[in-house]
Protein backbone atom coordinates (compact mmCIF):
# COMPACT_ATOMS: atom_id res chain seq x y z
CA UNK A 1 -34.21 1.90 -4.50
CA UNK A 2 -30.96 0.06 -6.01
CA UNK A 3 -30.05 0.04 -9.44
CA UNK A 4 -27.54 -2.32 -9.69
CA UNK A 5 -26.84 -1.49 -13.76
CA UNK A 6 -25.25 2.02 -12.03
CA UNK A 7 -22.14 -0.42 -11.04
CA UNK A 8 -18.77 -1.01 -13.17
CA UNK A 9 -18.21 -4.94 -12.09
CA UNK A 10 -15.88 -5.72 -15.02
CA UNK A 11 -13.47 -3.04 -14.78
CA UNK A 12 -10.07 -4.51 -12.24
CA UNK A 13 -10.79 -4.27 -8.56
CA UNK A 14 -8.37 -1.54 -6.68
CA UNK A 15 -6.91 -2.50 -3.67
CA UNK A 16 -4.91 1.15 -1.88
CA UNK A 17 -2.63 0.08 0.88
CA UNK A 18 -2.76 3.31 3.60
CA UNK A 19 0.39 3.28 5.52
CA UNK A 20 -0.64 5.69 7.96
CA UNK A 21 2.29 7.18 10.07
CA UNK A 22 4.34 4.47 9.56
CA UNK A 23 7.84 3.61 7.84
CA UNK A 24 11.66 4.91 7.30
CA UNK A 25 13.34 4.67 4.25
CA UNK A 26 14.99 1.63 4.57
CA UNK A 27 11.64 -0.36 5.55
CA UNK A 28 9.98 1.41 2.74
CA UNK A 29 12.53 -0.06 0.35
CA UNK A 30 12.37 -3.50 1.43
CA UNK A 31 8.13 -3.38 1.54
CA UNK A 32 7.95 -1.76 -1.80
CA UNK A 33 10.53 -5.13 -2.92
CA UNK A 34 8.25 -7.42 -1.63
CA UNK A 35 5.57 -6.03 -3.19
CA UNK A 36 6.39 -5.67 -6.65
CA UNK A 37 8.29 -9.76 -6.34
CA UNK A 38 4.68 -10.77 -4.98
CA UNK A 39 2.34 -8.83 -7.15
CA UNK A 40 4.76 -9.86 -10.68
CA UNK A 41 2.93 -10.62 -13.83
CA UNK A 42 -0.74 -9.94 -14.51
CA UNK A 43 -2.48 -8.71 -11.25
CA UNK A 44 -5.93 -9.38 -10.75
CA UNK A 45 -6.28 -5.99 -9.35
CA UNK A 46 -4.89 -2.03 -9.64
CA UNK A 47 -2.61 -1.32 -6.94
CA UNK A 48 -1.76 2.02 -4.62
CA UNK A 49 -0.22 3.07 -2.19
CA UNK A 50 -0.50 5.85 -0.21
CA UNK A 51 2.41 7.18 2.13
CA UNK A 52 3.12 9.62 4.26
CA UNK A 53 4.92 12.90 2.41
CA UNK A 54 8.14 13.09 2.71
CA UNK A 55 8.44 9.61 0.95
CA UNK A 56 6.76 10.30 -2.08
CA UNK A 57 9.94 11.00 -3.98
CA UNK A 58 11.21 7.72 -2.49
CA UNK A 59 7.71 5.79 -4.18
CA UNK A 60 8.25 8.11 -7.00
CA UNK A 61 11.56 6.67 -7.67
CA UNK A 62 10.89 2.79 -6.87
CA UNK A 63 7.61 2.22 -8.25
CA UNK A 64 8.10 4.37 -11.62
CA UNK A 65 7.86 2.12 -14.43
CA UNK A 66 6.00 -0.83 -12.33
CA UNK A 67 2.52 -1.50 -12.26
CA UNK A 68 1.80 -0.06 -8.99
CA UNK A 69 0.81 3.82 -8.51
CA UNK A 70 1.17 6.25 -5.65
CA UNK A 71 -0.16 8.95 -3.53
CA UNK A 72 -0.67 10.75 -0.39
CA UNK A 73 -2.99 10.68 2.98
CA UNK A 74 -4.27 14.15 2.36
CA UNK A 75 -4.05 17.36 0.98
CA UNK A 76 -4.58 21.44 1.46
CA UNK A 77 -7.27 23.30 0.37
CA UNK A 78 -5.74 26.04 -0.38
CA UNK A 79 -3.69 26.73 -3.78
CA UNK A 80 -1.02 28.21 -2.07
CA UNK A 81 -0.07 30.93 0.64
CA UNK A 82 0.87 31.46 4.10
CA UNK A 83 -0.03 28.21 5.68
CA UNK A 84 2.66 26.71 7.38
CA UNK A 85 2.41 22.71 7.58
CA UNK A 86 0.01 22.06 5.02
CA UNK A 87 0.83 20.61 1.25
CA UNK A 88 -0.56 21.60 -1.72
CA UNK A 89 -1.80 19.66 -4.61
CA UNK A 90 0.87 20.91 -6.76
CA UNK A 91 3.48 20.14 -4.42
CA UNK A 92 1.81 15.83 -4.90
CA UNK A 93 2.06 16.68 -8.47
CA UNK A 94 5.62 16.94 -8.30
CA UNK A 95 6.48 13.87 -6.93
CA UNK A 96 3.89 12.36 -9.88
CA UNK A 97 1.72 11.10 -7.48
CA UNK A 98 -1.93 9.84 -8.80
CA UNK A 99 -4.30 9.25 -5.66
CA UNK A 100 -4.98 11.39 -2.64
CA UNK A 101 -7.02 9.82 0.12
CA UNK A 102 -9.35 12.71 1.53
CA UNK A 103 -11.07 12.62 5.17
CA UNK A 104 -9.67 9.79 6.74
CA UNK A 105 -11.80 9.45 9.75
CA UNK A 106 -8.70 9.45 11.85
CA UNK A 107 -7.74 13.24 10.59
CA UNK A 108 -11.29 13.89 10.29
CA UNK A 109 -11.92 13.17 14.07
CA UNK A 110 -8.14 14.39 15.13
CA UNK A 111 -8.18 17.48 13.32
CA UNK A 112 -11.98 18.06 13.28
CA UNK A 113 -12.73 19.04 9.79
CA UNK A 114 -16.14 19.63 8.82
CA UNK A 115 -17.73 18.15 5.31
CA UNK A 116 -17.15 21.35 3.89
CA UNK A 117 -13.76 21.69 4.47
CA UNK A 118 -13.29 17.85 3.09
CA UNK A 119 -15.41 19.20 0.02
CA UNK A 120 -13.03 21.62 -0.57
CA UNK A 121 -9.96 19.49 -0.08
CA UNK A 122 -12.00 17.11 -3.00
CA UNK A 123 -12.26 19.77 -5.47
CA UNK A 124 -8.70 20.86 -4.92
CA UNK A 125 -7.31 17.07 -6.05
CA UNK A 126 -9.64 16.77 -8.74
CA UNK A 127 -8.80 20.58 -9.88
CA UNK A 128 -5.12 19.40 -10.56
CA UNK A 129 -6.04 15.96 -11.93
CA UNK A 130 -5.43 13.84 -8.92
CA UNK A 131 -7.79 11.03 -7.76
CA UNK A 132 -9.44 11.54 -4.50
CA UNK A 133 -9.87 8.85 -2.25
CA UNK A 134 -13.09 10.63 -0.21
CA UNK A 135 -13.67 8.54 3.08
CA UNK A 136 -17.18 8.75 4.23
CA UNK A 137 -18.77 6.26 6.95
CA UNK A 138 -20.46 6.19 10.62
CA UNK A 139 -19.52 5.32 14.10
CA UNK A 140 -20.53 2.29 16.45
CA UNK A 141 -23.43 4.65 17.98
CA UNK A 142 -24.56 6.56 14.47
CA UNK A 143 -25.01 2.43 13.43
CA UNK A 144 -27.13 1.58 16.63
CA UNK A 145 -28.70 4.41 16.16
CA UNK A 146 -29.67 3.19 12.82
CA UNK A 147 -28.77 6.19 11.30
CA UNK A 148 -25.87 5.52 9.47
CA UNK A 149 -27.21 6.11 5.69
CA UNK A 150 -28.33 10.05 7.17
CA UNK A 151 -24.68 9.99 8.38
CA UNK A 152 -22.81 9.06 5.00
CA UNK A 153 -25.47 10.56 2.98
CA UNK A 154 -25.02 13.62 4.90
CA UNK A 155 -21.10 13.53 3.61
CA UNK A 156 -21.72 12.95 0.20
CA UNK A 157 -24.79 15.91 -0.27
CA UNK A 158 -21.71 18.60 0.76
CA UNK A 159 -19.70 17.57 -2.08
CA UNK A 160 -23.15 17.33 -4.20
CA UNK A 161 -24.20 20.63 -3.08
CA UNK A 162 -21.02 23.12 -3.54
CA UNK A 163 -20.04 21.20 -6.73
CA UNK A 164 -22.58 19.04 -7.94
CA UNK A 165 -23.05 15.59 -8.66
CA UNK A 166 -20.68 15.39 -11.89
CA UNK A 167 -17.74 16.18 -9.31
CA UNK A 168 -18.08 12.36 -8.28
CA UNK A 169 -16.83 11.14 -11.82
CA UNK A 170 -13.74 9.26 -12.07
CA UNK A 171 -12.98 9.37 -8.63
CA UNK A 172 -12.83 6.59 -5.63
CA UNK A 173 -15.15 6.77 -2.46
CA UNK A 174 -14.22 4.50 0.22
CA UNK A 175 -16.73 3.40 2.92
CA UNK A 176 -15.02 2.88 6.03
CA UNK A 177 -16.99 2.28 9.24
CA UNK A 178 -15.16 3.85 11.65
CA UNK A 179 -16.38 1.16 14.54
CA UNK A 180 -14.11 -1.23 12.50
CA UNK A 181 -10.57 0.77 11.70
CA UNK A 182 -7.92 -0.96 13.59
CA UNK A 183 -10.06 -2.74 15.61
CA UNK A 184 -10.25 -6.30 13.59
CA UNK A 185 -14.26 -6.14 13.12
CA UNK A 186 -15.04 -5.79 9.29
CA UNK A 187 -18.26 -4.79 8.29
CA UNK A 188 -19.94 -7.92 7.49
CA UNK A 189 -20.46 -8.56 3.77
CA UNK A 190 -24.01 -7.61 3.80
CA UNK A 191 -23.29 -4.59 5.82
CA UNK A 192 -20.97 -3.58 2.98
CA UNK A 193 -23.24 -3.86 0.10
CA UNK A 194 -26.13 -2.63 1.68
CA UNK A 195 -23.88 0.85 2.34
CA UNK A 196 -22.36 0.53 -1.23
CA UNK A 197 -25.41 0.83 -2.87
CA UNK A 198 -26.56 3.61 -0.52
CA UNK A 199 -23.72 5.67 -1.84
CA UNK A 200 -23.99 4.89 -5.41
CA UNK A 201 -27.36 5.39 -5.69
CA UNK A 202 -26.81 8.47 -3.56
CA UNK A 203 -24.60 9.76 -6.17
CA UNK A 204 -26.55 8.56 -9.48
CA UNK A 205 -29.84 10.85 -8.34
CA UNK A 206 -27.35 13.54 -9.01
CA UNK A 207 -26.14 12.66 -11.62
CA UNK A 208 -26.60 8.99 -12.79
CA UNK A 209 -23.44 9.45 -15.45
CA UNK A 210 -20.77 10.58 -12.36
CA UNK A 211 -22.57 7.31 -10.85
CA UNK A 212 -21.26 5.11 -13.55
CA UNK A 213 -18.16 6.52 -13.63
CA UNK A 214 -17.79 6.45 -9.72
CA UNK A 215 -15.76 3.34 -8.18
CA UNK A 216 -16.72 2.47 -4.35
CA UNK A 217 -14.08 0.40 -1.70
CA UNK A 218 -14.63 -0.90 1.32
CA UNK A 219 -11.96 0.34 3.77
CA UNK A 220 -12.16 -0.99 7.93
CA UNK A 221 -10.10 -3.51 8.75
CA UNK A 222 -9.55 -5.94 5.67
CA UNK A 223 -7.90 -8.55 5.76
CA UNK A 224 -7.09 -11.97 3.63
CA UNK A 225 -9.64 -13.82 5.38
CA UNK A 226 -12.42 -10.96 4.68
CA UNK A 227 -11.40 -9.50 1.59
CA UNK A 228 -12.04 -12.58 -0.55
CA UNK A 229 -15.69 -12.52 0.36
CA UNK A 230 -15.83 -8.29 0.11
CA UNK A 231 -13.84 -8.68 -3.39
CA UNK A 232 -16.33 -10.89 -4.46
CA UNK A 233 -19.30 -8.54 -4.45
CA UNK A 234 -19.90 -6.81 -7.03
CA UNK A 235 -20.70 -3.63 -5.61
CA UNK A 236 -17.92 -3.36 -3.81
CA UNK A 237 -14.72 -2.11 -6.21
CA UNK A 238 -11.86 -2.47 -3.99
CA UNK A 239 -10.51 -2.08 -0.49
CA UNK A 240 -8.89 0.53 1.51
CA UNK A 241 -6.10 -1.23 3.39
CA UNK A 242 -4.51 0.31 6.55
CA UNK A 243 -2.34 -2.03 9.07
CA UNK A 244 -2.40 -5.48 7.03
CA UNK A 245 -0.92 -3.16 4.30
CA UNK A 246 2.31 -3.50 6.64
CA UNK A 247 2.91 -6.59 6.31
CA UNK A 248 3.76 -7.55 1.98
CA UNK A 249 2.56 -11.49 2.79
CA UNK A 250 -0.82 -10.16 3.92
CA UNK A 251 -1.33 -7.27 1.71
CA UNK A 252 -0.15 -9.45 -1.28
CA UNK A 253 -2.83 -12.46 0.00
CA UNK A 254 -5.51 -9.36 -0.37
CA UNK A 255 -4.73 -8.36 -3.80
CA UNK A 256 -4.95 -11.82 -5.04
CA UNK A 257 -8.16 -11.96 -3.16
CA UNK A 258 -9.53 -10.06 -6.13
CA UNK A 259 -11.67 -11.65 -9.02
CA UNK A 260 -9.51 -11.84 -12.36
């Protein structure tokens, strides 16, 4: 059963823009510009972004001092050691970056990493004081199926399991439907919510403080046309933004999108 009073709605929405494997450091630059000119004075909404790694000490340097915060698309789960490739928390922390986004579906699928191994990857960020982004959500057949809330729910009770439900505190969850990433079909509204309040209450009969404490986006194709109905709702917290994030005139339309 919901319980709505588990939900933050007066706290800013957060919209993350996730730039995938895109950008050079001169189109980097000249996004970032637009960016910060569009987004000036009192934003309705936090803003992040999320780049690949080797331009977080380019964000680092442009966006320290402004309003907008940055991170990266993933992370190791390992400390340290002989793992050649991967990047460690405290190599993030270096470059002062805040978020981390953690199982994108498209590493998650790519790469196949299991829950546990995303669990893991959670607990690392949160270990050094970064803000995981976790990604949880179901494909077009788990949704026919009609068995999208085991699917999700199944994500969420590995992280609840290995380090309880307090791990979930001050941290972001984003609900991404993986039938609509880069394919231009949003969840509808009511699809959202419905899934939104699945996870929170998910979380709060672990522990109903983490709950509180626990902001949810909606991430899977949002654009300005959608996100000023998903904004709206108040269980929904923010949006995960992937290829409209690309383009500052759309991504700036989004942010404003948010309630004030």
């Amino acid at each position: 059963m919901h319980t709505p009073d588990t939900s933050s709605p007066s706290t800013p929405k957060i919209v993350v823009a996730n730039w995938k494997m895109h950008g050079n450091l001169q189109r980097n630059q000249h996004l970032i510009q637009q960016y910060l000119q569009g987004l000036q004075g009192d934003m309705p909404c936090e803003v992040v972004v999320c780049v690949p790694y080797p331009y977080l000490a380019q964000m680092q340097h442009l966006l320290a001092g402004t309003a907008l915060h940055w991170g990266a698309q993933n992370i190791a789960k390992f400390e340290q050691g002989a793992y050649t490739g991967e990047v460690s928390a405290e190599m993030l922390c270096d470059f002062a970056a805040r978020y981390v986004i953690i199982g994108h579906s498209e590493r998650s699928t790519a790469y196949c990493e299991s829950d546990e191994n995303i669990a893991e990857k959670f607990m690392m960020a949160k270990r050094h004081g970064l803000i995981p982004i976790l990604c949880v959500g179901e494909t077009l057949l788990e949704r026919e199926a009609g068995v999208m809330e085991r699917v999700v729910g199944k994500q969420l009770e590995t992280i609840i399991r290995l380090f309880g439900g307090e791990a979930f505190a001050d941290t972001l969850i984003s609900y991404e439907p993986i039938w609509a990433i880069g394919t231009g079909l949003a969840a509808s509204a009511e699809q959202a919510v419905a899934m939104h309040s699945f996870i929170r209450d998910t979380v709060a009969a672990a522990d109903s403080a983490a709950a509180k404490r626990l902001k949810i986006l909606y991430g899977g194709s949002v654009n300005p046309q959608n996100a000023i109905q998903l904004l709206h709702q108040k269980e929904i917290d923010g949006a995960l933004v992937g290829r409209c994030s690309l383009d500052a005139e759309q991504f700036i339309k989004i942010c404003q999108a948010a309630p004030c």
